[in-house]
PDB file of N, CA and C in Angstrom:
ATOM      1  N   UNK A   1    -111.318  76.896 200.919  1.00  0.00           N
ATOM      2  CA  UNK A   1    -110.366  76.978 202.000  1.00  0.00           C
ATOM      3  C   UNK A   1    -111.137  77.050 203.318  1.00  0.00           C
ATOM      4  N   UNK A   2    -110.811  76.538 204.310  1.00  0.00           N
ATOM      5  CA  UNK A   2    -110.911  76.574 205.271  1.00  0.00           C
ATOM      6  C   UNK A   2    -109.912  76.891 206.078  1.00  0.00           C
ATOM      7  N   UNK A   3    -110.497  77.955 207.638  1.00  0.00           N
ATOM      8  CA  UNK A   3    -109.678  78.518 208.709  1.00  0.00           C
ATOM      9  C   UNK A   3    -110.284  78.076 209.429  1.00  0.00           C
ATOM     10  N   UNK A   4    -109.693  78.139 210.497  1.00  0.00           N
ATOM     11  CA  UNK A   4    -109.536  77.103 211.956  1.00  0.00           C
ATOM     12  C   UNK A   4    -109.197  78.007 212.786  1.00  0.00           C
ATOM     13  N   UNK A   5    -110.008  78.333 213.532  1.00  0.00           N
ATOM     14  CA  UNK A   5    -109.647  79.201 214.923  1.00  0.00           C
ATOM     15  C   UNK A   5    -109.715  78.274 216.106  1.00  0.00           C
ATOM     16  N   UNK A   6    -108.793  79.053 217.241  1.00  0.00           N
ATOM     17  CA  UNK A   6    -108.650  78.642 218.583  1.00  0.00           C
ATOM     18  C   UNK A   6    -108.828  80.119 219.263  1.00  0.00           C
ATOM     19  N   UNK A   7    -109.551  80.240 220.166  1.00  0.00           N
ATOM     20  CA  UNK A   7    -109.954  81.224 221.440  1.00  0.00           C
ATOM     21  C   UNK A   7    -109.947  80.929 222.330  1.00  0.00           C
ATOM     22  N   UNK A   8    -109.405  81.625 223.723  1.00  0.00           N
ATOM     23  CA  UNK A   8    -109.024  81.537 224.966  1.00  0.00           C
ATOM     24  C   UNK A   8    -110.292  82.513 225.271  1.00  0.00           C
ATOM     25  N   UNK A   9    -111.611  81.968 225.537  1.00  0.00           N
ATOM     26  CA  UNK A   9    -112.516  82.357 225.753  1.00  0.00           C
ATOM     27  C   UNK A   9    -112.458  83.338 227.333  1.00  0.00           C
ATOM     28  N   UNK A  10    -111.831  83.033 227.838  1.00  0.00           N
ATOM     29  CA  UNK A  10    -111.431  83.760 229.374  1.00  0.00           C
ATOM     30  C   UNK A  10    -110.962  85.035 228.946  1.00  0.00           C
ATOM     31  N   UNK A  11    -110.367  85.364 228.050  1.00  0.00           N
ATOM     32  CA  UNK A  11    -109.431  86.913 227.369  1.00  0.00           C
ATOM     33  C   UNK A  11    -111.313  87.861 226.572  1.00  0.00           C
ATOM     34  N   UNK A  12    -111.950  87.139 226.542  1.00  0.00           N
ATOM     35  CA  UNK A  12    -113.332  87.718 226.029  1.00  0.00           C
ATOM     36  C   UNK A  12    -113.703  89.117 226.886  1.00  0.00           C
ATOM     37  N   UNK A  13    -113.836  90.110 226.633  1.00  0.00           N
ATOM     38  CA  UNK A  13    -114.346  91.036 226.931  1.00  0.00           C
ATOM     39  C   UNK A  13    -115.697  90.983 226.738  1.00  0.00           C
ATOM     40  N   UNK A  14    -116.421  90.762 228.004  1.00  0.00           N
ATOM     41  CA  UNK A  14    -118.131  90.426 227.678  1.00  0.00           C
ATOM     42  C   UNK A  14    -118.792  91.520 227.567  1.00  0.00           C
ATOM     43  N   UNK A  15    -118.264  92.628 227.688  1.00  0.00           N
ATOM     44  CA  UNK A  15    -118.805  93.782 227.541  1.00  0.00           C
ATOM     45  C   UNK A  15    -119.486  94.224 226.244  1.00  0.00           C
ATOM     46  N   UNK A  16    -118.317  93.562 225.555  1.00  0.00           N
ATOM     47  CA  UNK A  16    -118.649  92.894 223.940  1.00  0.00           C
ATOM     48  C   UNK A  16    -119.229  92.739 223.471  1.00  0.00           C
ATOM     49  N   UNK A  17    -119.875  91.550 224.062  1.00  0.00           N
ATOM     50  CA  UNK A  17    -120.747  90.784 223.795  1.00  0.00           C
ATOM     51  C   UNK A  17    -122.557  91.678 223.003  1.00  0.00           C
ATOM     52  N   UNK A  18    -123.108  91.011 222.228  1.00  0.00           N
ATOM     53  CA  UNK A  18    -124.578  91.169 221.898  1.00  0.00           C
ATOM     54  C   UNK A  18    -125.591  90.558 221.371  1.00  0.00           C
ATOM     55  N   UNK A  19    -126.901  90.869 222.022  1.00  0.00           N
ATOM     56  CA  UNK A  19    -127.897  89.392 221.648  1.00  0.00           C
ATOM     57  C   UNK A  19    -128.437  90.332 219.859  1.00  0.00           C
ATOM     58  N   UNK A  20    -128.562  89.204 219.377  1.00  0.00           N
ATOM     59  CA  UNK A  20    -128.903  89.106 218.275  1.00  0.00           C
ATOM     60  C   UNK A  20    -130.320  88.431 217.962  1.00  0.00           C
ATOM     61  N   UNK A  21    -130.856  88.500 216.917  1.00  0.00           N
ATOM     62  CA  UNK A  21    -131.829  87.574 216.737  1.00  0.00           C
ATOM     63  C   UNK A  21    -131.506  86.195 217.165  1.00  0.00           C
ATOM     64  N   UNK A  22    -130.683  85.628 216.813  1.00  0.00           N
ATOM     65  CA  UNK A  22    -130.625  84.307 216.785  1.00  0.00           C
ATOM     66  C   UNK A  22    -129.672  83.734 218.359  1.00  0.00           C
ATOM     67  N   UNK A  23    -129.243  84.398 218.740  1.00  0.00           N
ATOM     68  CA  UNK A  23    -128.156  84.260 220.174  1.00  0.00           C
ATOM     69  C   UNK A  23    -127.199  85.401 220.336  1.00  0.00           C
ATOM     70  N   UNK A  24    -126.454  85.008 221.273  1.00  0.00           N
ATOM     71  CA  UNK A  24    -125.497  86.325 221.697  1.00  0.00           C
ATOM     72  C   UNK A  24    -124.284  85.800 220.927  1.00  0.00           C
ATOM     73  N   UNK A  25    -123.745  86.805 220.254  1.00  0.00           N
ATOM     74  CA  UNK A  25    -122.657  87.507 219.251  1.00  0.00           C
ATOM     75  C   UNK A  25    -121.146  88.113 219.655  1.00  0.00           C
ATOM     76  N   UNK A  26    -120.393  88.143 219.525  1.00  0.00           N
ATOM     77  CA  UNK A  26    -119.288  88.542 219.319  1.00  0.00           C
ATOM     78  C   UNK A  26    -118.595  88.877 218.043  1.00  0.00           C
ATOM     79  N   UNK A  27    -118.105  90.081 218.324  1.00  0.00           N
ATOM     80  CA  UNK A  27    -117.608  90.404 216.779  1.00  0.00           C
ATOM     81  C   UNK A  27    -115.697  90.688 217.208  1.00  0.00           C
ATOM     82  N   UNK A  28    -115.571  89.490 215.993  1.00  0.00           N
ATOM     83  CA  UNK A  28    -113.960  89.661 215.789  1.00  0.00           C
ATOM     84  C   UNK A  28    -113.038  89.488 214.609  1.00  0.00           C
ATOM     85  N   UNK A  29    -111.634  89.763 214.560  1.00  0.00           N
ATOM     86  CA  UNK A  29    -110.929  89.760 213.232  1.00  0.00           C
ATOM     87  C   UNK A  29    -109.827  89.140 213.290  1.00  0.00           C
ATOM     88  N   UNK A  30    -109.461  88.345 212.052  1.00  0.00           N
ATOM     89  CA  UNK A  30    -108.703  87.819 211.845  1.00  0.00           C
ATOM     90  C   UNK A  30    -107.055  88.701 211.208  1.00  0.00           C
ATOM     91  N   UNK A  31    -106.236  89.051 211.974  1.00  0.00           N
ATOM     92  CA  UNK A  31    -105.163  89.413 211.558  1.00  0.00           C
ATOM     93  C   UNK A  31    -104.006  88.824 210.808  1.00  0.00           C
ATOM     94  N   UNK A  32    -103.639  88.805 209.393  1.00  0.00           N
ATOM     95  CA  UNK A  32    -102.569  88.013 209.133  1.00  0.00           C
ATOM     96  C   UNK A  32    -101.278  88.121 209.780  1.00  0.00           C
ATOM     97  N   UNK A  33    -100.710  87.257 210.167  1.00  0.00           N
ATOM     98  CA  UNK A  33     -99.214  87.142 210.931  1.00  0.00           C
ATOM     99  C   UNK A  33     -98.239  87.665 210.081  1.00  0.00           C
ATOM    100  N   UNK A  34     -97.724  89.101 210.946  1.00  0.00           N
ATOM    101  CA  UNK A  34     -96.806  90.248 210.147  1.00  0.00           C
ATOM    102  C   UNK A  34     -95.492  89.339 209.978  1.00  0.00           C
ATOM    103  N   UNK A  35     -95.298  88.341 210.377  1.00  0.00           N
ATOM    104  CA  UNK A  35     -93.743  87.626 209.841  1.00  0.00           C
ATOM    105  C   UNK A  35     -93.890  86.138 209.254  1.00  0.00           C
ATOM    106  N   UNK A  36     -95.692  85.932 208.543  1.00  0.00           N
ATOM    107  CA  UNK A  36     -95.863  85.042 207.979  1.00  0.00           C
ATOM    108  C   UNK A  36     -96.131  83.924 209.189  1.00  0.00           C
ATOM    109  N   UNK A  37     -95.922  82.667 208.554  1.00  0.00           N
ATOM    110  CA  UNK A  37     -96.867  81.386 209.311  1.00  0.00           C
ATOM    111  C   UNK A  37     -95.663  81.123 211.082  1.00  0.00           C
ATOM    112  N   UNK A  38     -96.335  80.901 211.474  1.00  0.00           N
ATOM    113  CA  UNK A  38     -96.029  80.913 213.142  1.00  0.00           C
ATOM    114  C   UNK A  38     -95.274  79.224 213.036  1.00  0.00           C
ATOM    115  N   UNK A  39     -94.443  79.192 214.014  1.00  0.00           N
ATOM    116  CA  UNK A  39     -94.219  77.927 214.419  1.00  0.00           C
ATOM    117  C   UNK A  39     -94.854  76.870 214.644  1.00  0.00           C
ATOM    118  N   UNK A  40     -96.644  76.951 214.942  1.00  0.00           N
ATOM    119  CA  UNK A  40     -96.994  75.860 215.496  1.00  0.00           C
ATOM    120  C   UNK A  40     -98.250  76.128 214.175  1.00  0.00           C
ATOM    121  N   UNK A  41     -97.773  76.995 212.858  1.00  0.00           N
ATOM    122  CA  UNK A  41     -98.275  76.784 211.599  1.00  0.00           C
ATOM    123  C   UNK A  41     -99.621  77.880 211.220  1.00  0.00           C
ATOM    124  N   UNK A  42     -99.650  78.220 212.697  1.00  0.00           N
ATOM    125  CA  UNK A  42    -101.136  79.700 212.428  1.00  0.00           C
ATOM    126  C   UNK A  42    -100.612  80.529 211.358  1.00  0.00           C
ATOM    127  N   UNK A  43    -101.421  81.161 210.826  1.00  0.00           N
ATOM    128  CA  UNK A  43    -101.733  81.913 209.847  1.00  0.00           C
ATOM    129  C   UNK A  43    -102.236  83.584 210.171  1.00  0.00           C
ATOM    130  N   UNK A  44    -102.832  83.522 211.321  1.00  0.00           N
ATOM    131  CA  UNK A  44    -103.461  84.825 211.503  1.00  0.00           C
ATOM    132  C   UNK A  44    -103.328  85.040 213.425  1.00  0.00           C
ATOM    133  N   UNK A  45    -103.831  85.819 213.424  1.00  0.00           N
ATOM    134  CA  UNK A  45    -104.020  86.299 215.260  1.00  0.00           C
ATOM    135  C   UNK A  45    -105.562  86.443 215.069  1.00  0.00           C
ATOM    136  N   UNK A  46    -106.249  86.149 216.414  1.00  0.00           N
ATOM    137  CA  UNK A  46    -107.690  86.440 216.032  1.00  0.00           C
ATOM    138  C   UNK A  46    -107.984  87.338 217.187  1.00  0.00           C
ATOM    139  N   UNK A  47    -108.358  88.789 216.698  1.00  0.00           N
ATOM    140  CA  UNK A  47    -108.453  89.675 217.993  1.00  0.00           C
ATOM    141  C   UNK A  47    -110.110  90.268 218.083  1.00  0.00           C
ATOM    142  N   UNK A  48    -110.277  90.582 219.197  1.00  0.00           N
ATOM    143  CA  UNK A  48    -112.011  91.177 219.837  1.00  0.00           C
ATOM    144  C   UNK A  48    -111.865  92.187 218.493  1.00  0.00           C
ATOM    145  N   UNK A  49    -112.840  92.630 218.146  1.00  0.00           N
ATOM    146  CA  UNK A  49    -113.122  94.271 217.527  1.00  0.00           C
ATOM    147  C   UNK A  49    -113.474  94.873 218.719  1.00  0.00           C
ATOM    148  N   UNK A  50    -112.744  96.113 218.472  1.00  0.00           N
ATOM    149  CA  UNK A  50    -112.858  97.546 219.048  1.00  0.00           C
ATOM    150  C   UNK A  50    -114.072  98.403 218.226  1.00  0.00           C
ATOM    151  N   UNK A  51    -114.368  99.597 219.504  1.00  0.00           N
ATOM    152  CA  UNK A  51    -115.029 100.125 217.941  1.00  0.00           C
ATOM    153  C   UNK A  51    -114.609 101.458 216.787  1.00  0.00           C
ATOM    154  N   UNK A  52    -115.457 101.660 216.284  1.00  0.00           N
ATOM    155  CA  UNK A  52    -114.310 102.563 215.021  1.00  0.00           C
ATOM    156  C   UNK A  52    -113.530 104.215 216.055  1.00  0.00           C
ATOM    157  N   UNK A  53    -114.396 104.462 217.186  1.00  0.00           N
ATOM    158  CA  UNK A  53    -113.933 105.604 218.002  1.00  0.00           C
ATOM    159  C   UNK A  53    -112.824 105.484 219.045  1.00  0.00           C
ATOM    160  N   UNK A  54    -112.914 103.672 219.533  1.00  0.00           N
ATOM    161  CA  UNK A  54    -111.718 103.130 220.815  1.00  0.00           C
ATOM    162  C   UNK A  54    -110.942 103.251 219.325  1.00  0.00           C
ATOM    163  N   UNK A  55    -110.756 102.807 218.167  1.00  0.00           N
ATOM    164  CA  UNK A  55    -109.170 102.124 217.449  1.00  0.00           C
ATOM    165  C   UNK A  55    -108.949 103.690 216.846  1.00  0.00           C
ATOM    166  N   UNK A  56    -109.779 104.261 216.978  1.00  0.00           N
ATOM    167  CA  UNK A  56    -109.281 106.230 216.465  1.00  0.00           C
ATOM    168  C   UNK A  56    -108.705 106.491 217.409  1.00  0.00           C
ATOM    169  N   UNK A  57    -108.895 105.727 218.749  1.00  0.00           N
ATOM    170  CA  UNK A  57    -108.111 106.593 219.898  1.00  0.00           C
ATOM    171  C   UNK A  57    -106.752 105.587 220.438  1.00  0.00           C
ATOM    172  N   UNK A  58    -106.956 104.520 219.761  1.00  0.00           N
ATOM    173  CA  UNK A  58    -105.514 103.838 219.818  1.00  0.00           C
ATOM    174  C   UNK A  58    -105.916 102.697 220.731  1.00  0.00           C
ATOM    175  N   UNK A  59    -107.072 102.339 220.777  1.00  0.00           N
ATOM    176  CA  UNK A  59    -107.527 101.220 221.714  1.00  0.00           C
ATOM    177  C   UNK A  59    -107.556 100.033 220.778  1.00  0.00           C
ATOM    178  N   UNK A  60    -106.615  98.855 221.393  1.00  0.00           N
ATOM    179  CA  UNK A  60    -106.615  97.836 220.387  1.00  0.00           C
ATOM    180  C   UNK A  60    -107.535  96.844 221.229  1.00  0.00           C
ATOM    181  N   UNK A  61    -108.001  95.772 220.582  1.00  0.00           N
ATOM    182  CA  UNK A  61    -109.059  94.694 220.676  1.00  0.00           C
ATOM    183  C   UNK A  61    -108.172  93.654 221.467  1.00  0.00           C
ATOM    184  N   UNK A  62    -108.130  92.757 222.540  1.00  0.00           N
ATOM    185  CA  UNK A  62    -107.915  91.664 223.561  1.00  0.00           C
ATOM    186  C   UNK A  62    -107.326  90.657 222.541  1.00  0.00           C
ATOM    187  N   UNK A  63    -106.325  90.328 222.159  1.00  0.00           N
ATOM    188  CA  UNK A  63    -105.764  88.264 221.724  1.00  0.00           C
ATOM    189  C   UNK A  63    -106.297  87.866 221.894  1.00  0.00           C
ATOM    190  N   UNK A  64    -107.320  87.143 221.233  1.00  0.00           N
ATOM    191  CA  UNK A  64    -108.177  85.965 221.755  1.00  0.00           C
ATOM    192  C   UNK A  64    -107.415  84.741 221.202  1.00  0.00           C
ATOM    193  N   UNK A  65    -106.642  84.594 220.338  1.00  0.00           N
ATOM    194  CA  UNK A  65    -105.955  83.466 219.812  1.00  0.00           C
ATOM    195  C   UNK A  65    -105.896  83.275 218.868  1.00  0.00           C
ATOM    196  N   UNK A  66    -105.171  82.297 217.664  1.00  0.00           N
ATOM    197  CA  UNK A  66    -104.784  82.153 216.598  1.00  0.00           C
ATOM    198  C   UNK A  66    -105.461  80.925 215.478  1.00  0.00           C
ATOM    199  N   UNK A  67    -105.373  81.526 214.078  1.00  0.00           N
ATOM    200  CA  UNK A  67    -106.080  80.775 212.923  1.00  0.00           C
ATOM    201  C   UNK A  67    -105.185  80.293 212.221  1.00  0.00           C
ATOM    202  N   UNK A  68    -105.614  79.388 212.033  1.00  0.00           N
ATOM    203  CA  UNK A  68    -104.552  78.186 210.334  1.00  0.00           C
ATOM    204  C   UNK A  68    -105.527  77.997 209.516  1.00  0.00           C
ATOM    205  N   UNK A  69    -104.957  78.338 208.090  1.00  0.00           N
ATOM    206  CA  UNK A  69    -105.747  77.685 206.409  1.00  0.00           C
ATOM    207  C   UNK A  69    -105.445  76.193 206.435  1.00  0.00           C
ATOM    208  N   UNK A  70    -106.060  75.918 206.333  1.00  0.00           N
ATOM    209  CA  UNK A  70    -106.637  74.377 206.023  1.00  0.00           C
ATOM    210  C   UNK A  70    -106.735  74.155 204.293  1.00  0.00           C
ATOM    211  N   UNK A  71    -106.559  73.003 203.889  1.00  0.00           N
ATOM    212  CA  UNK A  71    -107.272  72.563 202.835  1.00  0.00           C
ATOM    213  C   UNK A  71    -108.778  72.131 203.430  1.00  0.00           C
ATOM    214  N   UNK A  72    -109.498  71.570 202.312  1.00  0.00           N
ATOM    215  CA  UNK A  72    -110.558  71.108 202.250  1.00  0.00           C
ATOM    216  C   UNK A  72    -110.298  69.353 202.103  1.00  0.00           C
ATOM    217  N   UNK A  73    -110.697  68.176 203.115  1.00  0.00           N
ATOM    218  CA  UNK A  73    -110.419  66.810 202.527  1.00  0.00           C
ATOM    219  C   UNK A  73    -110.446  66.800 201.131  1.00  0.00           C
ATOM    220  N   UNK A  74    -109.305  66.253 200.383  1.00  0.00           N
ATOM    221  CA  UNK A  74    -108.848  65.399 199.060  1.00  0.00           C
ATOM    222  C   UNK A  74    -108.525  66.719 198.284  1.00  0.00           C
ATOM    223  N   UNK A  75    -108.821  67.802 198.490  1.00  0.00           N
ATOM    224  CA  UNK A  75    -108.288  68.723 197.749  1.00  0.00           C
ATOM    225  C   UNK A  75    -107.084  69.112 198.005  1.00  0.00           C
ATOM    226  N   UNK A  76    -106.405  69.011 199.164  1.00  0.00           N
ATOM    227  CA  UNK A  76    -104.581  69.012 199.397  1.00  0.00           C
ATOM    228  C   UNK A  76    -104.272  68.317 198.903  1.00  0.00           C
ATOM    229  N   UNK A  77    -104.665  67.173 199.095  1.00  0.00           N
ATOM    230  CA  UNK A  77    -104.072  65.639 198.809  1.00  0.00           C
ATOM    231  C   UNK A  77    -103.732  66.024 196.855  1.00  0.00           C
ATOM    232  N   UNK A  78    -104.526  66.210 196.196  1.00  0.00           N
ATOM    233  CA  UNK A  78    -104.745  66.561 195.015  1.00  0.00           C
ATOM    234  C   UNK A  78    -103.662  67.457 194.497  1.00  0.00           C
ATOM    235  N   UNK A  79    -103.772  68.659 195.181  1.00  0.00           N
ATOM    236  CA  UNK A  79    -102.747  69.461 195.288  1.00  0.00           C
ATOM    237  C   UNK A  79    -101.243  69.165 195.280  1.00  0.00           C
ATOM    238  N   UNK A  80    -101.413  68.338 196.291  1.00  0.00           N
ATOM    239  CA  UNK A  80     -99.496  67.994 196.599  1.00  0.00           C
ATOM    240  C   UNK A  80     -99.296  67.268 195.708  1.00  0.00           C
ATOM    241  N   UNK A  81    -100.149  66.049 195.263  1.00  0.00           N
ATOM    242  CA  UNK A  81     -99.863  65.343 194.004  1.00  0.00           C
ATOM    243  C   UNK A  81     -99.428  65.720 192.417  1.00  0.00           C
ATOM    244  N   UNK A  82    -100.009  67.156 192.893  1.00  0.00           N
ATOM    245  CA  UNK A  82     -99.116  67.366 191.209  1.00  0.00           C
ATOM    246  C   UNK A  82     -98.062  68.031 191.783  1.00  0.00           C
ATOM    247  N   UNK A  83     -97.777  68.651 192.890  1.00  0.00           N
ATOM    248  CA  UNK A  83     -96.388  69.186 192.956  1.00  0.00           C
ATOM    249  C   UNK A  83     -95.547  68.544 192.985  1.00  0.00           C
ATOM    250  N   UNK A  84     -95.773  67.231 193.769  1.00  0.00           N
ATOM    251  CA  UNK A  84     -94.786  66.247 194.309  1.00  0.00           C
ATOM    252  C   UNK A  84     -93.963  65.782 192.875  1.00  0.00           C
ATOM    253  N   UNK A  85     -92.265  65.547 193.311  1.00  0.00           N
ATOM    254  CA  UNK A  85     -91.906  65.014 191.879  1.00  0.00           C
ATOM    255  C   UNK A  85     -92.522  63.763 192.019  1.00  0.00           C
ATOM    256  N   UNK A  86     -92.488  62.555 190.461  1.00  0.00           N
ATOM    257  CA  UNK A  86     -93.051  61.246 191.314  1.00  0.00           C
ATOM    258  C   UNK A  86     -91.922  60.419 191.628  1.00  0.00           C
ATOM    259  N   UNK A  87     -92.251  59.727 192.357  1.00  0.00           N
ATOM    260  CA  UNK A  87     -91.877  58.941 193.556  1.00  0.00           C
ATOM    261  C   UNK A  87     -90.722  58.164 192.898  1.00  0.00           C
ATOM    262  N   UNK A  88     -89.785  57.595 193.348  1.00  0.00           N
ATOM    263  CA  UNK A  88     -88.577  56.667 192.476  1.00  0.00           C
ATOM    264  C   UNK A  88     -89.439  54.857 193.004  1.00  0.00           C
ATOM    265  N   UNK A  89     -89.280  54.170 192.357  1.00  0.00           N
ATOM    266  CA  UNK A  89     -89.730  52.962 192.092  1.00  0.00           C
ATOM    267  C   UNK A  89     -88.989  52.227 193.060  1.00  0.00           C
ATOM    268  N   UNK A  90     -89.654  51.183 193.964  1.00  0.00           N
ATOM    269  CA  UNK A  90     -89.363  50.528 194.802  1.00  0.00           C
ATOM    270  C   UNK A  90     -89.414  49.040 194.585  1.00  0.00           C
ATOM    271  N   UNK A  91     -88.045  48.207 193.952  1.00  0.00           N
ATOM    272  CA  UNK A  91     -88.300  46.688 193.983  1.00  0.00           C
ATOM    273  C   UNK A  91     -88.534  46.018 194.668  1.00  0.00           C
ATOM    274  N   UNK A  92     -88.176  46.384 196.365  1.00  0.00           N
ATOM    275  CA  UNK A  92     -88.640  45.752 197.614  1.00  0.00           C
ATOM    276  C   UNK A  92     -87.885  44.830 198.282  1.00  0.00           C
ATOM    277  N   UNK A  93     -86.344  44.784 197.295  1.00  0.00           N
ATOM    278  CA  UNK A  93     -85.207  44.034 197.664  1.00  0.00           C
ATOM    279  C   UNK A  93     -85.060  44.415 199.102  1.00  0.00           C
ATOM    280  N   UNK A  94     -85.465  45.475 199.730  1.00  0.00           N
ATOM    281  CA  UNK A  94     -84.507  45.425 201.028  1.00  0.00           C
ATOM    282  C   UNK A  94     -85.687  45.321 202.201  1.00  0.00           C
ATOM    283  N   UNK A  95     -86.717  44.492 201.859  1.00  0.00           N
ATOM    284  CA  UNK A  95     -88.187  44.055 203.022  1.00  0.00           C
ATOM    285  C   UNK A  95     -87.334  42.818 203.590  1.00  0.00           C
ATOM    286  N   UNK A  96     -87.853  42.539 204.355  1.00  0.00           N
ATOM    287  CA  UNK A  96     -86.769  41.433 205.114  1.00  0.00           C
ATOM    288  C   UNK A  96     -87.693  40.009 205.216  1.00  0.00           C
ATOM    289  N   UNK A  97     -89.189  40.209 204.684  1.00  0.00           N
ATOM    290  CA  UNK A  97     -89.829  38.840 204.679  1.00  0.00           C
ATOM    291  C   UNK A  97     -90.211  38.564 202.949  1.00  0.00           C
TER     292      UNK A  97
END
């Protein structure tokens, strides 16, 4: 499976932010959507982490924006194919050439 995030990098609290060995870091979480899949099909909310003493004190982490599950190429495809009933048969009487 694959997730797919979108971030409104401007909502970033750089304060946040930390260099790491390899580059500077941000740490964040993926929330599942408390009334299930969103209209435009997200799956989750993706918010900053707080740390364990701000969310003891009721400090929640900035919206940075929202995630969708994905298939993996040909493995949906695969998928829907056995759900799908199969298809009703088409003689082609009604093509017009």
């Amino acid at each position: 499976m694959i997730i797919k995030c979108k971030i409104n990098v401007s909502k970033i609290d750089k304060s946040k932010m930390f260099v790491g060995k390899q580059g500077t870091y941000l740490d964040i979480t993926l929330l599942e959507n408390k009334n299930g899949v969103d209209e435009y099909g997200n799956h989750f909310m993706v918010v900053q982490d707080v740390s364990k003493e701000d969310r003891q004190a009721g400090v929640k982490g900035a919206i940075l924006g929202n995630a969708k599950k994905l298939e993996p190429s040909g493995q949906g495809a695969t998928q829907k194919a056995r759900q799908s009933p199969p298809a009703a048969t088409d003689d082609g009487s009604d093509i017009p050439f």
